[in-house]
C-alpha atoms as a PDB file:
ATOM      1  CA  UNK A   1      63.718   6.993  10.432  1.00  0.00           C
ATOM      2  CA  UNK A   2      66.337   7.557   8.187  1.00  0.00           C
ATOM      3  CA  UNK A   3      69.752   7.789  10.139  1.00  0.00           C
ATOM      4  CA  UNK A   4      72.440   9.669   8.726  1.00  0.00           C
ATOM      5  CA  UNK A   5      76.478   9.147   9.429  1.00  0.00           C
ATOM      6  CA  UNK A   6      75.742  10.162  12.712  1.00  0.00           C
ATOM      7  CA  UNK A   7      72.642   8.111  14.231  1.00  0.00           C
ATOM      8  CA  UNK A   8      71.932  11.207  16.322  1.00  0.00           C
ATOM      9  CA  UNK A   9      71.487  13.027  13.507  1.00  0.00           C
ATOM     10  CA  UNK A  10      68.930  12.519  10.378  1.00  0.00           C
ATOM     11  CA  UNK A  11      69.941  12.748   6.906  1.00  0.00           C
ATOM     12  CA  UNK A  12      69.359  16.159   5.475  1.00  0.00           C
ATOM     13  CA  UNK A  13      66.089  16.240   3.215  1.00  0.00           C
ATOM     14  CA  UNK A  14      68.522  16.900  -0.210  1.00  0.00           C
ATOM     15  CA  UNK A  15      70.011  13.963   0.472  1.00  0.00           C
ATOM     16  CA  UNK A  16      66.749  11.738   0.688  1.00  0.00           C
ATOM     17  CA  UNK A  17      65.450  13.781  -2.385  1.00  0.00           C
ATOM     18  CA  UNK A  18      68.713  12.944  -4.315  1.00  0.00           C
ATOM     19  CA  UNK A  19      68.859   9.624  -3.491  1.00  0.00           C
ATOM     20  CA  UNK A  20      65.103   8.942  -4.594  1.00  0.00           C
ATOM     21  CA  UNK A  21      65.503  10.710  -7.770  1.00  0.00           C
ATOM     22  CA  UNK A  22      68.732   8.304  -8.517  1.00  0.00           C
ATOM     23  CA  UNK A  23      66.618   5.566  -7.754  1.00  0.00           C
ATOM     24  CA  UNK A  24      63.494   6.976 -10.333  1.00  0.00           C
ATOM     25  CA  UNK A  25      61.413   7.627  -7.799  1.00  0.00           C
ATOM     26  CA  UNK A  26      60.029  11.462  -7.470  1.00  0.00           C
ATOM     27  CA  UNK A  27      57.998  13.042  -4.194  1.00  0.00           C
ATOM     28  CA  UNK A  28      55.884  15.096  -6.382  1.00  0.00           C
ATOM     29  CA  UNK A  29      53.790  11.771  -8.050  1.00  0.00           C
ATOM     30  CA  UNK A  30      53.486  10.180  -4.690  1.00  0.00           C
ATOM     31  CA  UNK A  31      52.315  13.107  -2.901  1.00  0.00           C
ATOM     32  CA  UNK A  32      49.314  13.916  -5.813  1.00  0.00           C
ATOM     33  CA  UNK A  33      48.137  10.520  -5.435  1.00  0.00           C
ATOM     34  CA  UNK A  34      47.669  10.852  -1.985  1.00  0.00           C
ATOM     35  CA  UNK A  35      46.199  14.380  -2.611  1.00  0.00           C
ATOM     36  CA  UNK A  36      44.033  12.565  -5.371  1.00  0.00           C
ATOM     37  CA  UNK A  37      42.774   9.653  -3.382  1.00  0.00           C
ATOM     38  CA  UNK A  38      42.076  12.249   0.011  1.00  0.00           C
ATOM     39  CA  UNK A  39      40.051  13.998  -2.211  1.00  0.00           C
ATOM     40  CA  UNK A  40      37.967  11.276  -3.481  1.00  0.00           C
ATOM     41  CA  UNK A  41      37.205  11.028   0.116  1.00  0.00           C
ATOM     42  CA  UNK A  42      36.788  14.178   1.759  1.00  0.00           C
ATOM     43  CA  UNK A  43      35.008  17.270   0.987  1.00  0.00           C
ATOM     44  CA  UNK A  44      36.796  20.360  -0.548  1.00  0.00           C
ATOM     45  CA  UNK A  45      36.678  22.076   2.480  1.00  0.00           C
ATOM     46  CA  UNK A  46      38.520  19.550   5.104  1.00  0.00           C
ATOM     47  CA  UNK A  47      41.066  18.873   1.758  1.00  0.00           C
ATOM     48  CA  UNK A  48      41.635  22.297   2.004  1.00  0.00           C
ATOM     49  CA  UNK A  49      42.479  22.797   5.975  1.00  0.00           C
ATOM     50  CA  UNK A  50      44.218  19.058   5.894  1.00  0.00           C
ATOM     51  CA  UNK A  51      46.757  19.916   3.068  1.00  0.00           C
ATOM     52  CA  UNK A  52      46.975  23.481   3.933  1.00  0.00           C
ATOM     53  CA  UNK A  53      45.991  24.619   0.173  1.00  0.00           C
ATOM     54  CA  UNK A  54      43.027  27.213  -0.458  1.00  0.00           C
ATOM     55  CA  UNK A  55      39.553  26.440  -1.087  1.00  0.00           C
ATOM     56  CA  UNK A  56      40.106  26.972  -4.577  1.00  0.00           C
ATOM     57  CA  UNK A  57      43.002  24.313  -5.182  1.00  0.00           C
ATOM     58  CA  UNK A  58      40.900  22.115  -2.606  1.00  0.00           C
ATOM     59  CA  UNK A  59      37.788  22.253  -5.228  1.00  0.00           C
ATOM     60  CA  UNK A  60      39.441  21.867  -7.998  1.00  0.00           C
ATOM     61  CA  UNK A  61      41.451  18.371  -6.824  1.00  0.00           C
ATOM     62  CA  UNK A  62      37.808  17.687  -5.808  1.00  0.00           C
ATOM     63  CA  UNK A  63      36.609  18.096  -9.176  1.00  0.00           C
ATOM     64  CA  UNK A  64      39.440  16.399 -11.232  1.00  0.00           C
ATOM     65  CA  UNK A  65      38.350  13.004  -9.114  1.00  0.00           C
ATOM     66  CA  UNK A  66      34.757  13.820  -9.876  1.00  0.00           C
ATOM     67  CA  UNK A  67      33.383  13.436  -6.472  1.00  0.00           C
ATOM     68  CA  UNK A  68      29.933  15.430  -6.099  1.00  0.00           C
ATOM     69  CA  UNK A  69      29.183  16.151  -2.380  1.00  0.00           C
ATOM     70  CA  UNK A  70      25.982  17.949  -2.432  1.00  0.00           C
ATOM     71  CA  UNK A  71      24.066  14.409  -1.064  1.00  0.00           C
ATOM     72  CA  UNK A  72      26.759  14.345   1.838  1.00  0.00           C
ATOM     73  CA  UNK A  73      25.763  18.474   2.609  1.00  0.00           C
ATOM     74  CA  UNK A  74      22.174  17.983   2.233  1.00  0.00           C
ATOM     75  CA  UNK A  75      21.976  14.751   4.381  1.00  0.00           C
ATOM     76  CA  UNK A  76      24.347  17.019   7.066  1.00  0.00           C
ATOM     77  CA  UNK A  77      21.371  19.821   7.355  1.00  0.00           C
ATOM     78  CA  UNK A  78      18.616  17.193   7.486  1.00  0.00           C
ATOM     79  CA  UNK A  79      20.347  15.229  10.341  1.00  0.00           C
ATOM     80  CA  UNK A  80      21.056  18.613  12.487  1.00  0.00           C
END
C-alpha cells in the first residue's frame, strides 16, 4: 500500500508515523473514533475480543458512548 524506495519493500511504520505527524495528523485520534463508533455498535463483550482489550476497557468505551444493551440481551434469551 505504501511502497517504500524499494517497491518490494514497504515503508517502515516510523516512517508513516513521522510523516503523518508532519502533516498534523496523529493515529491515536483516528483509531478512538473508530473504537468510539464500534462501540456504539457492538456490545462490550465482542468490543472486547474485536480490539483485543479486556472486558473492563471494552465496558467502559461502552459506557462513555452511552449505549445500554440490556434490551439487545434480554431479546437474545427470549428468542433462544
Amino acid at each position: 500500500m505504501f511502497a517504500g524506495l524499494n517497491p518490494a519493500r514497504p515503508i517502515q511504520s516510523q516512517y508513516i508515523y513521522l510523516k503523518l505527524r508532519r502533516l498534523g495528523l496523529g493515529g491515536l485520534a483516528g483509531r478512538n473514533t473508530a473504537r468510539l463508533a464500534l462501540a456504539a455498535d457492538v456490545p462490550a463483550s465482542i468490543l472486547a475480543a474485536l480490539t483485543g482489550t479486556s472486558i473492563d476497557n471494552a465496558t467502559d468505551w461502552t459506557n462513555f458512548v452511552k449505549r445500554d444493551w440490556t434490551g439487545y440481551i434480554s431479546s437474545r434469551r427470549s428468542a433462544s
